[in-house]
C-alpha atoms as a PDB file:
ATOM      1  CA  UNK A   1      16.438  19.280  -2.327  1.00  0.00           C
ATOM      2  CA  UNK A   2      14.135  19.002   0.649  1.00  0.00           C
ATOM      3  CA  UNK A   3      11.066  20.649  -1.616  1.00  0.00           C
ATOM      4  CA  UNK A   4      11.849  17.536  -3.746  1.00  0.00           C
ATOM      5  CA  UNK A   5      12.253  15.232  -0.673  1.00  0.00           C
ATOM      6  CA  UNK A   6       8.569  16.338   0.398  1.00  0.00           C
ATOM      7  CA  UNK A   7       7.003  15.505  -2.791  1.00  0.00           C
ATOM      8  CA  UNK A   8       8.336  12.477  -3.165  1.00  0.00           C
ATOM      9  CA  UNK A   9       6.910  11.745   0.919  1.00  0.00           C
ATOM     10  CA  UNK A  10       3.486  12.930  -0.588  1.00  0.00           C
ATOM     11  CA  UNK A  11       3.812  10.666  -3.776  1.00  0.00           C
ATOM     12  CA  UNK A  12       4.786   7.667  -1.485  1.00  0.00           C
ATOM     13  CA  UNK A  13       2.036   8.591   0.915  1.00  0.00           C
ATOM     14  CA  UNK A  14      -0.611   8.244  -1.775  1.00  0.00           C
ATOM     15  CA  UNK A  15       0.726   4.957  -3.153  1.00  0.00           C
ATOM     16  CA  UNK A  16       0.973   3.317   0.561  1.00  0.00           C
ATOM     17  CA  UNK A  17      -2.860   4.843   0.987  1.00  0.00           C
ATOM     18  CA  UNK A  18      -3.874   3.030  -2.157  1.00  0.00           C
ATOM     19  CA  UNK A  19      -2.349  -0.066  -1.751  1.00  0.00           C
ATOM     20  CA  UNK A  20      -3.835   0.162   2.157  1.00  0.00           C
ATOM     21  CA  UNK A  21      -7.185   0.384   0.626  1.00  0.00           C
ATOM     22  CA  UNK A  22      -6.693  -1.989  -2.845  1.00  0.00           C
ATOM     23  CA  UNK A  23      -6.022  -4.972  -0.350  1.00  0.00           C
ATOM     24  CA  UNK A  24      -8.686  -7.502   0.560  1.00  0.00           C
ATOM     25  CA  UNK A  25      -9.592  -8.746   3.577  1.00  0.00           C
ATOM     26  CA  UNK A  26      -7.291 -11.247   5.416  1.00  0.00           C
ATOM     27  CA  UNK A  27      -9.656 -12.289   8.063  1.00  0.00           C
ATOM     28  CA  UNK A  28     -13.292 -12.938   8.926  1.00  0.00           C
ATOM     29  CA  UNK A  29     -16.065 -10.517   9.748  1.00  0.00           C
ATOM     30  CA  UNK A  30     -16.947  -8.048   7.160  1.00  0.00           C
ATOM     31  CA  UNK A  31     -14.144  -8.274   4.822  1.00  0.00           C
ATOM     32  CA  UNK A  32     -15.143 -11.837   4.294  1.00  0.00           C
ATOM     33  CA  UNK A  33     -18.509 -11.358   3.165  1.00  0.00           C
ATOM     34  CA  UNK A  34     -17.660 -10.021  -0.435  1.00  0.00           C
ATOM     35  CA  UNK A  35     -16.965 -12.989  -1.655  1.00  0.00           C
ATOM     36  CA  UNK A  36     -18.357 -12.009  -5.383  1.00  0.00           C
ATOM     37  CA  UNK A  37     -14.703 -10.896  -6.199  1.00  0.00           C
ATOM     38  CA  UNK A  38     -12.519 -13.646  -5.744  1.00  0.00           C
ATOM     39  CA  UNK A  39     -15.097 -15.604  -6.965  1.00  0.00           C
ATOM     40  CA  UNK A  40     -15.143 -13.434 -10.080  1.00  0.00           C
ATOM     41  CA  UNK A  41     -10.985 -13.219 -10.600  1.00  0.00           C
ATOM     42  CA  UNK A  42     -10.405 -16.531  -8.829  1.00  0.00           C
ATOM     43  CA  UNK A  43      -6.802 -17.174  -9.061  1.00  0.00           C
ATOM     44  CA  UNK A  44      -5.598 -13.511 -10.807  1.00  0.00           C
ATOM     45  CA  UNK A  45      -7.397 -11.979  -7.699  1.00  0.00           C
ATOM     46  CA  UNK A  46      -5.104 -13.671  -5.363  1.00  0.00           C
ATOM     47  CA  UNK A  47      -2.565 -12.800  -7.566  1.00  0.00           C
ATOM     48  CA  UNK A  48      -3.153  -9.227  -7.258  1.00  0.00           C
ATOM     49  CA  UNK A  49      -3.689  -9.141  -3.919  1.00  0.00           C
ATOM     50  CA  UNK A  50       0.029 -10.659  -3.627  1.00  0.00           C
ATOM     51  CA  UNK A  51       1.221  -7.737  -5.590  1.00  0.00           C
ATOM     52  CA  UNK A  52      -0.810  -5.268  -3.621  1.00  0.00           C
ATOM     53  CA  UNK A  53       0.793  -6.474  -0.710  1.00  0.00           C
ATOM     54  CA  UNK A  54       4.326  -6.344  -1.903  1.00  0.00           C
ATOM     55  CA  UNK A  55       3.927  -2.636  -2.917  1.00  0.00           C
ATOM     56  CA  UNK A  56       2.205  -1.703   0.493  1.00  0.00           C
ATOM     57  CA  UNK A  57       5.500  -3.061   2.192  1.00  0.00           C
ATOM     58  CA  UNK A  58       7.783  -1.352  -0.346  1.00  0.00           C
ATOM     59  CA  UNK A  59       5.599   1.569  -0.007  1.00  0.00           C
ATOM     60  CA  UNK A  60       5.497   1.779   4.109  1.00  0.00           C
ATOM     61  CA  UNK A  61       9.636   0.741   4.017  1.00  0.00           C
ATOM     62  CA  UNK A  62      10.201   3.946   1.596  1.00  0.00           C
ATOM     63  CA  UNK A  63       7.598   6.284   4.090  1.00  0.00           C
ATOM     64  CA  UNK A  64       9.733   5.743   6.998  1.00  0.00           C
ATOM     65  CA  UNK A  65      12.999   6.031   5.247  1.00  0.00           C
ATOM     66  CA  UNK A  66      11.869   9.379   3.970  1.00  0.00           C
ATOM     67  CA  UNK A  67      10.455  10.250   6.716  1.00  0.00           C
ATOM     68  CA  UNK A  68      13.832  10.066   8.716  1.00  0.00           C
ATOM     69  CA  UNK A  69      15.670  11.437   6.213  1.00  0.00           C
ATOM     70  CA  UNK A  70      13.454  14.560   6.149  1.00  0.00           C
ATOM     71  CA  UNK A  71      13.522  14.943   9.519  1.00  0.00           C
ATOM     72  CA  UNK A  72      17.544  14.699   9.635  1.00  0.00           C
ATOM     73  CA  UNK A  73      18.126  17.026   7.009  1.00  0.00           C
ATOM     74  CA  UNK A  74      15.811  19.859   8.874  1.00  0.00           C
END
């Protein structure tokens, strides 16, 4: 049970690392200069960076759950 308990932490892990990475830029500086993407997928980029968000907060809500579950059980 806890063998499956850790792969499913490293599974989750990798998702919430994605979706970290997937997301654009909310502010200025840097992450505003690409501008060539939006511009590209106009409104299906801001869809998608909608979704992206919702599965980083699913994602991060599952890693802590997990995470204290693990640490209960050993």
């Amino acid at each position: 049970m806890l063998v499956f308990l850790k792969v499913l932490l490293i599974i989750i892990s990798v998702a919430l690392i994605a979706g970290v990475l997937l997301q654009s830029g909310k502010g200025g500086g840097l992450a505003g200069m690409d501008g060539g993407a939006s511009a590209l997928l106009g409104a299906q980029g801001k869809a998608l960076d909608s979704i992206m968000s919702k599965v980083t907060t699913v994602a991060a809500i599952l890693f802590m759950v997990l995470s204290l579950v693990i640490a209960a059980i050993q």
